[in-house]
Protein backbone atom coordinates (compact mmCIF):
# COMPACT_ATOMS: atom_id res chain seq x y z
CA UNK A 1 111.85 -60.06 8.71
CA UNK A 2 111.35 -63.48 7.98
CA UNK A 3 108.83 -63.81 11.45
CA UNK A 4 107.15 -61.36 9.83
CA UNK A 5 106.46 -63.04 6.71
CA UNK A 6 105.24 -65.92 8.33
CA UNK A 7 102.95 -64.30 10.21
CA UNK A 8 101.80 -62.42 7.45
CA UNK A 9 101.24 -65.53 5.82
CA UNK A 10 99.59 -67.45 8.11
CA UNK A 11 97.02 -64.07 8.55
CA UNK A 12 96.91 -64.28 4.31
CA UNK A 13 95.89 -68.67 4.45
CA UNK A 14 93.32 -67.67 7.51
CA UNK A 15 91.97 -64.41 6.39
CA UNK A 16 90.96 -66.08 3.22
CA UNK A 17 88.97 -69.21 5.02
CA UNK A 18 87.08 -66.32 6.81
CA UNK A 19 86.40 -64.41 3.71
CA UNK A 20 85.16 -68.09 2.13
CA UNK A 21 82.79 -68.36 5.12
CA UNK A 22 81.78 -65.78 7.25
CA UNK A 23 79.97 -63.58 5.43
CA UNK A 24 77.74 -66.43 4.98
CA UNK A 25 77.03 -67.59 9.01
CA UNK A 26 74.48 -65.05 9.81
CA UNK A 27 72.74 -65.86 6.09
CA UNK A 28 72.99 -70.03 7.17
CA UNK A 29 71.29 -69.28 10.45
CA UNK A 30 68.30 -67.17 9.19
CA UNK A 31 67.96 -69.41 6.12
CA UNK A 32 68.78 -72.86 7.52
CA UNK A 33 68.04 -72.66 11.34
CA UNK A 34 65.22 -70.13 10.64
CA UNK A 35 66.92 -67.77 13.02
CA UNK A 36 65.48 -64.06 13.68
CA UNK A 37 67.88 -60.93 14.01
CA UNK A 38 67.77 -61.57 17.59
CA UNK A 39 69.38 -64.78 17.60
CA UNK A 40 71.64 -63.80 14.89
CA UNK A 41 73.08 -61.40 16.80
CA UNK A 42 73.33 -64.55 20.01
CA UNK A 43 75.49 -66.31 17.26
CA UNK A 44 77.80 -62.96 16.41
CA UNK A 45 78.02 -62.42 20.24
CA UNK A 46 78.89 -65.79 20.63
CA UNK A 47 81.63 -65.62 18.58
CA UNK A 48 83.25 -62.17 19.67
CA UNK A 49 83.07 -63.00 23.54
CA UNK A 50 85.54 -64.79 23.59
CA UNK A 51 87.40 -62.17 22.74
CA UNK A 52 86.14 -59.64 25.29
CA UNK A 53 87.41 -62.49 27.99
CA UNK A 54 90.34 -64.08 26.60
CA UNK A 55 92.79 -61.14 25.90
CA UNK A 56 93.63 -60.70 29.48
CA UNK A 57 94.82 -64.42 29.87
CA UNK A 58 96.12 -64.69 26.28
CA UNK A 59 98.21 -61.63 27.33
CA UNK A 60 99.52 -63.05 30.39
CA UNK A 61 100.57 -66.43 28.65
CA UNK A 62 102.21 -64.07 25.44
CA UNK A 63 104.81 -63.02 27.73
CA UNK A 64 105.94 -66.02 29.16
CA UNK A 65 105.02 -68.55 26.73
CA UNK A 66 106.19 -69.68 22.95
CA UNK A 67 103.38 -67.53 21.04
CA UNK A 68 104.24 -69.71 17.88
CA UNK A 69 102.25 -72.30 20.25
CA UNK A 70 99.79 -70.50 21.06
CA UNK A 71 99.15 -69.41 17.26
CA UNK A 72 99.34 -72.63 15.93
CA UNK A 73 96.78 -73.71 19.06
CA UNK A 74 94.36 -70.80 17.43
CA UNK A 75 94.48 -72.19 14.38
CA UNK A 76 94.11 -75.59 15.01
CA UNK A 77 91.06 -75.01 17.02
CA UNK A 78 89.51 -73.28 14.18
CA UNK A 79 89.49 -75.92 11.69
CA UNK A 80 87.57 -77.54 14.24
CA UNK A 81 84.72 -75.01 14.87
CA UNK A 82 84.37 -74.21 11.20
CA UNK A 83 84.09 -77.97 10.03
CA UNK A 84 81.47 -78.66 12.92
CA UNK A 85 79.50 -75.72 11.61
CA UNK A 86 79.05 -77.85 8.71
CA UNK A 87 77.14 -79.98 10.50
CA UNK A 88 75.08 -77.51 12.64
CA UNK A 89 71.49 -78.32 13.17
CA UNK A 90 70.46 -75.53 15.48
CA UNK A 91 70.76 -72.23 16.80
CA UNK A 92 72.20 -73.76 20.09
CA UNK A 93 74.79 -75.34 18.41
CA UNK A 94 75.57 -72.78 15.99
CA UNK A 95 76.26 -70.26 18.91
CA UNK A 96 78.50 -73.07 20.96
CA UNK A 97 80.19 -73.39 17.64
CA UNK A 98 80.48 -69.90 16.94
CA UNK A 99 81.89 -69.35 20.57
CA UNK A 100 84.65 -72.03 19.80
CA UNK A 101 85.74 -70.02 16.66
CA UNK A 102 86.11 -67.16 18.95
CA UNK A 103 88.29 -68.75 21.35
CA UNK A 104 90.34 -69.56 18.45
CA UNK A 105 90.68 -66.06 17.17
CA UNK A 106 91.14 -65.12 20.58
CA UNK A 107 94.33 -67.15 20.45
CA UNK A 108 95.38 -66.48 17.19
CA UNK A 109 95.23 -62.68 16.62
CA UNK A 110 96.84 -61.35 19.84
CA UNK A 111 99.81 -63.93 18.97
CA UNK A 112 100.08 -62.61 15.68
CA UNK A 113 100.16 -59.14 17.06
CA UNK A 114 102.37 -59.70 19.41
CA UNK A 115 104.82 -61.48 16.81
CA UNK A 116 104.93 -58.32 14.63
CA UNK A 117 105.56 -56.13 17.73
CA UNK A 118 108.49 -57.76 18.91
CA UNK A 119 110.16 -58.44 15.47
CA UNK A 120 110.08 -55.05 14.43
CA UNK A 121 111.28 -51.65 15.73
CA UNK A 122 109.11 -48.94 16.82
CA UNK A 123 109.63 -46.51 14.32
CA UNK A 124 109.07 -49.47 11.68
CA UNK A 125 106.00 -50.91 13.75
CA UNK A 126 103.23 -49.48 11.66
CA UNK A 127 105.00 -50.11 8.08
CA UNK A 128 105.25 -54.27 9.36
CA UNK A 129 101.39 -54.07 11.09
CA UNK A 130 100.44 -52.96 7.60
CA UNK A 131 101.60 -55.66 5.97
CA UNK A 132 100.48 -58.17 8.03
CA UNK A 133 97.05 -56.63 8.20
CA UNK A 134 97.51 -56.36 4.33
CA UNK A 135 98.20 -59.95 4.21
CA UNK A 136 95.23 -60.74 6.40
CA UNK A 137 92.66 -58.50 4.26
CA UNK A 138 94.36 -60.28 0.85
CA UNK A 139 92.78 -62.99 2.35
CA UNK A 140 89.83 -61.69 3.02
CA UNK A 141 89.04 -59.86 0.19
CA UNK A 142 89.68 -63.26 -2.58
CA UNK A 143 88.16 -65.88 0.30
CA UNK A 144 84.49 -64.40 -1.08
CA UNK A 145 85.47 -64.60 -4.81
CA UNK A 146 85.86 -68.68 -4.12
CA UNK A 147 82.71 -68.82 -1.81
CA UNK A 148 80.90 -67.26 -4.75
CA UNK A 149 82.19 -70.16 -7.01
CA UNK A 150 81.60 -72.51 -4.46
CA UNK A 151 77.77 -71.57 -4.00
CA UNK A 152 76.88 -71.89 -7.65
CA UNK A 153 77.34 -75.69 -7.32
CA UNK A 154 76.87 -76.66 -3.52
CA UNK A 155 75.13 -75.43 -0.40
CA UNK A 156 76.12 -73.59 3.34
CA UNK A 157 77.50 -76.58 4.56
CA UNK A 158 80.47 -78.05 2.14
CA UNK A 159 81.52 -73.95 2.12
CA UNK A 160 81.61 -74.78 5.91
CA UNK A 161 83.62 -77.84 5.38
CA UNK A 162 85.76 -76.41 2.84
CA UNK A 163 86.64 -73.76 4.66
CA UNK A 164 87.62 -75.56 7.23
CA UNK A 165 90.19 -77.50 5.18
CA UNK A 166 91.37 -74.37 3.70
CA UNK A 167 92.62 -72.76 7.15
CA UNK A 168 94.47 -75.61 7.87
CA UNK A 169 97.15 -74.99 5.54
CA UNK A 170 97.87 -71.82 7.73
CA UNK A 171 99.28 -74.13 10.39
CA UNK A 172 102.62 -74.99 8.73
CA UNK A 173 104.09 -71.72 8.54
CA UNK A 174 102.61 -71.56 12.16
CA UNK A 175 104.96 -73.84 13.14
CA UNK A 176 107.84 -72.20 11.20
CA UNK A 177 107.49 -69.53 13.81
CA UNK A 178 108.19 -71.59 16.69
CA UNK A 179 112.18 -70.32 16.96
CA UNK A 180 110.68 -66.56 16.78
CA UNK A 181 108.00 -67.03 19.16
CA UNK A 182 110.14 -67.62 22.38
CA UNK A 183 109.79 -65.14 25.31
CA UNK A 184 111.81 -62.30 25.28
CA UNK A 185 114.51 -61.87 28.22
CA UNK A 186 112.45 -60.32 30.55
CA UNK A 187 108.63 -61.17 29.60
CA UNK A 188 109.30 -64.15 31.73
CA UNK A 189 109.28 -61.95 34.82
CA UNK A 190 106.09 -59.93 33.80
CA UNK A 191 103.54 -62.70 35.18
CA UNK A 192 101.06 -60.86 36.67
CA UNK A 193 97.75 -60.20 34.39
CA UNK A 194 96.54 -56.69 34.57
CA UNK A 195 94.66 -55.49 37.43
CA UNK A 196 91.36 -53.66 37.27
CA UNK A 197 93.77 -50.23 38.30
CA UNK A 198 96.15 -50.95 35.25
CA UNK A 199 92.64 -51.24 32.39
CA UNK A 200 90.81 -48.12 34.56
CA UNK A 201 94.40 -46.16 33.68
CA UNK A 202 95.08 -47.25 30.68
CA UNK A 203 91.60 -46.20 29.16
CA UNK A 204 92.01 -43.09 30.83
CA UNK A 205 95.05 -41.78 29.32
CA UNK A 206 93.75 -42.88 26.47
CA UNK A 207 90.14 -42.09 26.47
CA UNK A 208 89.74 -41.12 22.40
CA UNK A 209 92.24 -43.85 21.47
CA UNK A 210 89.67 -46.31 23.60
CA UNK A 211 86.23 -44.44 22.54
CA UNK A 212 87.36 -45.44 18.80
CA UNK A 213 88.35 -48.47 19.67
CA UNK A 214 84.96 -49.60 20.94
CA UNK A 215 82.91 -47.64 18.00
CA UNK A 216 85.13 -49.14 15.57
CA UNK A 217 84.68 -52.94 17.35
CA UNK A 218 80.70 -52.32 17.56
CA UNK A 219 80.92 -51.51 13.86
CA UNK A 220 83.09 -53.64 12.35
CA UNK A 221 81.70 -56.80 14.77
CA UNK A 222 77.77 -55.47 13.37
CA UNK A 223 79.35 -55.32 9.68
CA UNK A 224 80.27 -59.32 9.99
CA UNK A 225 77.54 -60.68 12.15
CA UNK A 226 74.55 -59.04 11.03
CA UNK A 227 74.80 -57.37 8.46
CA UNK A 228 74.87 -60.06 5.83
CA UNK A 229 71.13 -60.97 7.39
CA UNK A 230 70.17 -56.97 6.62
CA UNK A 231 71.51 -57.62 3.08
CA UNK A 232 69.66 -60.75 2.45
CA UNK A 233 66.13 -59.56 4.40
CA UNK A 234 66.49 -56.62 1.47
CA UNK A 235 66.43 -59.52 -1.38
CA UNK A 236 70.08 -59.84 -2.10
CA UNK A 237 71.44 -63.41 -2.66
CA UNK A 238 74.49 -65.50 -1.52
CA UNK A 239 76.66 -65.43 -4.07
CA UNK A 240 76.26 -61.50 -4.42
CA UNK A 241 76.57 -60.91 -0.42
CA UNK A 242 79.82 -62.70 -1.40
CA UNK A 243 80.75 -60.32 -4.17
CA UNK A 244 79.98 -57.29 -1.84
CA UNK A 245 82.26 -58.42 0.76
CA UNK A 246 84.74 -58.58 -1.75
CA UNK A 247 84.32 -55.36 -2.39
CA UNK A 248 84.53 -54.52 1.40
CA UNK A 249 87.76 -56.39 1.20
CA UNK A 250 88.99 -54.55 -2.04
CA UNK A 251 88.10 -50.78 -0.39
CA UNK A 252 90.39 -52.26 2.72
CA UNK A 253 93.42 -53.60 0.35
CA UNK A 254 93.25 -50.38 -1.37
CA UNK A 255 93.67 -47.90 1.75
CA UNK A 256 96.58 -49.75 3.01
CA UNK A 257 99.36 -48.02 0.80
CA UNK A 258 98.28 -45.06 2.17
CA UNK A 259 98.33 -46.11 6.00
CA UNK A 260 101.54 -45.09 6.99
CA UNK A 261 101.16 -41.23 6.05
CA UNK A 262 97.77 -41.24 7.55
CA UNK A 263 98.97 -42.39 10.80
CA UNK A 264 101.02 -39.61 11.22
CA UNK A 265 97.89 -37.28 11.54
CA UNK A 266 96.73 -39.47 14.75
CA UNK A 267 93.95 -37.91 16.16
CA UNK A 268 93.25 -36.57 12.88
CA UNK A 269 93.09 -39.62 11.14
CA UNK A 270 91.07 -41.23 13.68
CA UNK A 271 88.34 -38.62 13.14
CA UNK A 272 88.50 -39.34 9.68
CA UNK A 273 88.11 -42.93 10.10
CA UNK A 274 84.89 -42.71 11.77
CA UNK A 275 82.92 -40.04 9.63
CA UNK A 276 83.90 -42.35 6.67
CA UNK A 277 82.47 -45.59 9.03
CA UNK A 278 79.46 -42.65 10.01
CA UNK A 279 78.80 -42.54 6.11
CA UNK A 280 78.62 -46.02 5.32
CA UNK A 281 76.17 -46.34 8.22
CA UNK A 282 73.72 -43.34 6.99
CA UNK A 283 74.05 -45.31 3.27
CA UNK A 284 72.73 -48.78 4.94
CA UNK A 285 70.05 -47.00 6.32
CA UNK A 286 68.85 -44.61 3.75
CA UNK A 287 69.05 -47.31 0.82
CA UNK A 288 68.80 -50.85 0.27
CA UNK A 289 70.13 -51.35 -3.62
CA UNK A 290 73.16 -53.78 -4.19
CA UNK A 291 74.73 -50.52 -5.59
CA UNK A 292 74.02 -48.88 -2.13
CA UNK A 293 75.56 -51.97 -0.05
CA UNK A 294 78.71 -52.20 -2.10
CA UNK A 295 79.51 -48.26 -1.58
CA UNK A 296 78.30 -48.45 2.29
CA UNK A 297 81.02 -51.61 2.98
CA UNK A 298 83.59 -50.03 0.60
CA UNK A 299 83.38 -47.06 2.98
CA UNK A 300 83.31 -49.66 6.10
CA UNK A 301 86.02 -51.25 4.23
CA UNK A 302 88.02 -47.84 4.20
CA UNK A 303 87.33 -46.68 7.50
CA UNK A 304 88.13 -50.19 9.07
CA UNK A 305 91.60 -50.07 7.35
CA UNK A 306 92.25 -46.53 8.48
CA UNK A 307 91.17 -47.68 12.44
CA UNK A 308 93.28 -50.57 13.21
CA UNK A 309 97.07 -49.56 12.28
CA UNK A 310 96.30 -46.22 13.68
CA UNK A 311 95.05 -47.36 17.01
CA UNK A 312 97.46 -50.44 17.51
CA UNK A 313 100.63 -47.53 16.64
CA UNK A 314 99.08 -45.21 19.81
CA UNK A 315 98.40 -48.07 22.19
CA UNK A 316 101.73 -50.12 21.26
CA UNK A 317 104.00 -46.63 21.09
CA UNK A 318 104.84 -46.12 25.09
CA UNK A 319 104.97 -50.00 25.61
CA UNK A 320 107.58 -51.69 26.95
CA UNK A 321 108.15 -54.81 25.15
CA UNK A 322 108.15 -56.75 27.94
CA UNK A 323 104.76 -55.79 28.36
CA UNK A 324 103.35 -55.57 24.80
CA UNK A 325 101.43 -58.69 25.33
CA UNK A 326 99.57 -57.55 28.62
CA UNK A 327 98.71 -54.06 26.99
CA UNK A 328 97.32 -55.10 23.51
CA UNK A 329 95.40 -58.08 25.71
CA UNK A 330 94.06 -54.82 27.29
CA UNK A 331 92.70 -53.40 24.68
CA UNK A 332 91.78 -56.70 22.88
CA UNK A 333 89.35 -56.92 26.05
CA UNK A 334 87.83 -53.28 25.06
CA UNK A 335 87.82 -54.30 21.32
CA UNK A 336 86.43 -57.74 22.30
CA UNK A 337 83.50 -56.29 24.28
CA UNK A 338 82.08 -54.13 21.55
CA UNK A 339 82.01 -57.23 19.62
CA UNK A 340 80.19 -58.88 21.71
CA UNK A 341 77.87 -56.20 22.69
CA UNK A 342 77.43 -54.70 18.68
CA UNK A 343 75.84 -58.04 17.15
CA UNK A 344 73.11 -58.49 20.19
CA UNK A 345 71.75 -55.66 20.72
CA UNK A 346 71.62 -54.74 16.76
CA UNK A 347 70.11 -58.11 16.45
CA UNK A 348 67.56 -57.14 19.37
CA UNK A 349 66.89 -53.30 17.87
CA UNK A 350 66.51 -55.08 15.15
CA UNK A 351 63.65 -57.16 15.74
CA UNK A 352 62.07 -54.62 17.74
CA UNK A 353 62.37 -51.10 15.65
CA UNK A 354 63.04 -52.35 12.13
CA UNK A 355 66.02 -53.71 10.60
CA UNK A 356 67.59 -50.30 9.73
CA UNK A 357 66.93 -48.46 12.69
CA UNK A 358 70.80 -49.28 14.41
CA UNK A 359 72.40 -47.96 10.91
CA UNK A 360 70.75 -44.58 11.67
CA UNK A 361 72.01 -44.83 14.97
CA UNK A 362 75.38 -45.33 14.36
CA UNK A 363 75.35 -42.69 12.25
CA UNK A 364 74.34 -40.58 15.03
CA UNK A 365 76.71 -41.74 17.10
CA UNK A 366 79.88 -41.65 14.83
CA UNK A 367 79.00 -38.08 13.74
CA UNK A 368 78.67 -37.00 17.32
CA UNK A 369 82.20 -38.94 17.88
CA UNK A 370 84.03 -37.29 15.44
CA UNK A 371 83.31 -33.96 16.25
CA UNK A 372 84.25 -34.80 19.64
CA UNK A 373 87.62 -35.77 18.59
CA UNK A 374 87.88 -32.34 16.26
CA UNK A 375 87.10 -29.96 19.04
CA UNK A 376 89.38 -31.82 21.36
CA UNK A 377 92.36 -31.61 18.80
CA UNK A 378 91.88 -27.93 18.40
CA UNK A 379 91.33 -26.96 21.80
């Protein structure tokens, strides 16, 4: 219990930095660096390949390793990237920077998710994962409300910088974790990382689990990166892409009470989760009104709170917990790469077929998805 509350508030302290920040990058590099959606999306990729890369090692090192070290490591790392963002004066360094604030997510969310798995039971698992993720998305959600303030008197940069100082407070109950974060009798002996026979069966007795999985990391990855460029190319400002992300945040918070009995639907729920995502996509397409953005990322917002507890109870379920660190680095991988592969080539479709043109694709797509994952449940 108290792990758990330490994690949750270290996820609270560096969910809100990201909501302070974030939602900004993609705006500071077409606005300051006079970036195109192209090389927006290089700077989104940038920062989710790490992610694609690092899960398998980060796994590995989970189960044999203090993970309060590893956290803390994330963290610390972090502060780092976002404070040298501040002082950015290119695309170049933008995406090395970018790519150094993925390595430290890559450190710090499978540690956190590994924390919560092995201080909780299995039949508790999703009622703690909630939390945390509530925790996280607390953060989230108020971060923007302050990077709002913080833009009415001063520019991209000291939001960088204090940003940068506001994650660092995350690192003391980071450290609080360190007696909770040893290995667990028997991860020491589970050394190997996972082979390319372990991912190809794991995705396939899984295959809907790990086709929403990658829809809802293309998505969500496209939501941070670029889609606060598609916002401001249609006129809207700073301080209101802030107030729509906390809006995104707010549709998020709001879902989470309900998590928990729409988990137990599974498959069910998962379909539900993308034709919500679906409809926030065919919105951002269809209309370009601040009214239109802030009902498109609510639904984003619902969807995305919907997809992650749901997907981490099926892939964590049948785990041993000697293991749990090698199978969500697994998945992280799958997750990571449609990161990395959303932001580019939305940032490339972009440029070359119009800046709505992906929305109405992954409308297409999620549609098509979900009514996959219907006929398969009833058959």
């Amino acid at each position: 219990m108290k792990a758990i509350i330490l994690v949750a508030a270290c996820a609270a302290i560096v969910g809100f930095s990201y909501g302070m920040y974030s939602p900004i990058v993609p705006v500071f590099a077409k606005e300051q660096l006079a970036a195109d959606f192209s090389q927006v999306g290089v700077i989104g990729m940038a920062n989710f390949l790490p992610y694609m890369l690092a899960p398998f090692f980060v796994g590995m090192m989970l189960d044999r390793t203090n993970k309060a070290f590893l956290l803390s490591a994330g963290i610390s790392l972090n502060v780092f990237a976002i404070f040298m963002l501040s002082q950015a004066q290119s695309v170049p360094e933008t995406v090395v920077l970018r790519g150094l604030a993925g390595v430290a997510h890559a450190l710090f969310w499978p540690s956190s998710e590994v924390l919560v798995s092995t201080s909780t039971t299995l039949d508790k698992r999703v009622k703690w994962i909630s939390i945390f993720i509530a925790a996280w998305i607390a953060g989230f959600m108020t971060g923007p409300l302050l990077g709002k303030v913080i833009l009415d008197f001063f520019d991209h940069r000291v939001l960088f910088q204090l940003s940068a100082a506001a994650i660092s407070f995350a690192i003391v109950p980071a450290l609080l974790l360190i007696r909770h974060g040893r290995p667990i009798r028997g991860e020491e002996s589970h050394r190997q990382m996972a082979s390319l026979g372990d991912i190809k069966r794991e995705f396939a007795s899984k295959p809907v689990v790990s086709a929403v999985i990658l829809y809802y990391a293309i998505t969500f990855g496209v939501t941070l990166a670029i889609y606060p460029a598609y916002m401001k190319d249609a006129s809207v400002s700073d301080q209101n892409i802030e107030i729509l992300f906390f809006a995104f945040g707010a549709a998020r918070f709001a879902v989470l009470p309900l998590v928990q009995k729409i988990a137990r639907h599974g498959r069910a729920a998962l379909a539900m989760a993308v034709i919500v995502t679906a409809a926030g996509m065919a919105i951002s397409f269809a209309f370009s009104s601040i009214l239109s953005f802030a009902i498109a990322l609510m639904l984003l917002g619902i969807g995305t709170s919907i997809f992650y507890p749901v997907t981490f109870n099926l892939v964590t379920k049948d785990a041993p917990v000697e293991k749990m660190g090698s199978r969500l680095g697994i998945y992280g991988a799958l997750f990571g790469s449609g990161w990395t592969a959303g932001p580019v080539a939305v940032g490339l479709s972009s440029d070359a077929f119009g800046p709505g043109s992906p929305y109405l694709a992954f409308f297409i797509i999620g549609a098509l998805l979900a009514s996959a994952i219907a006929l398969k449940k009833s058959s």
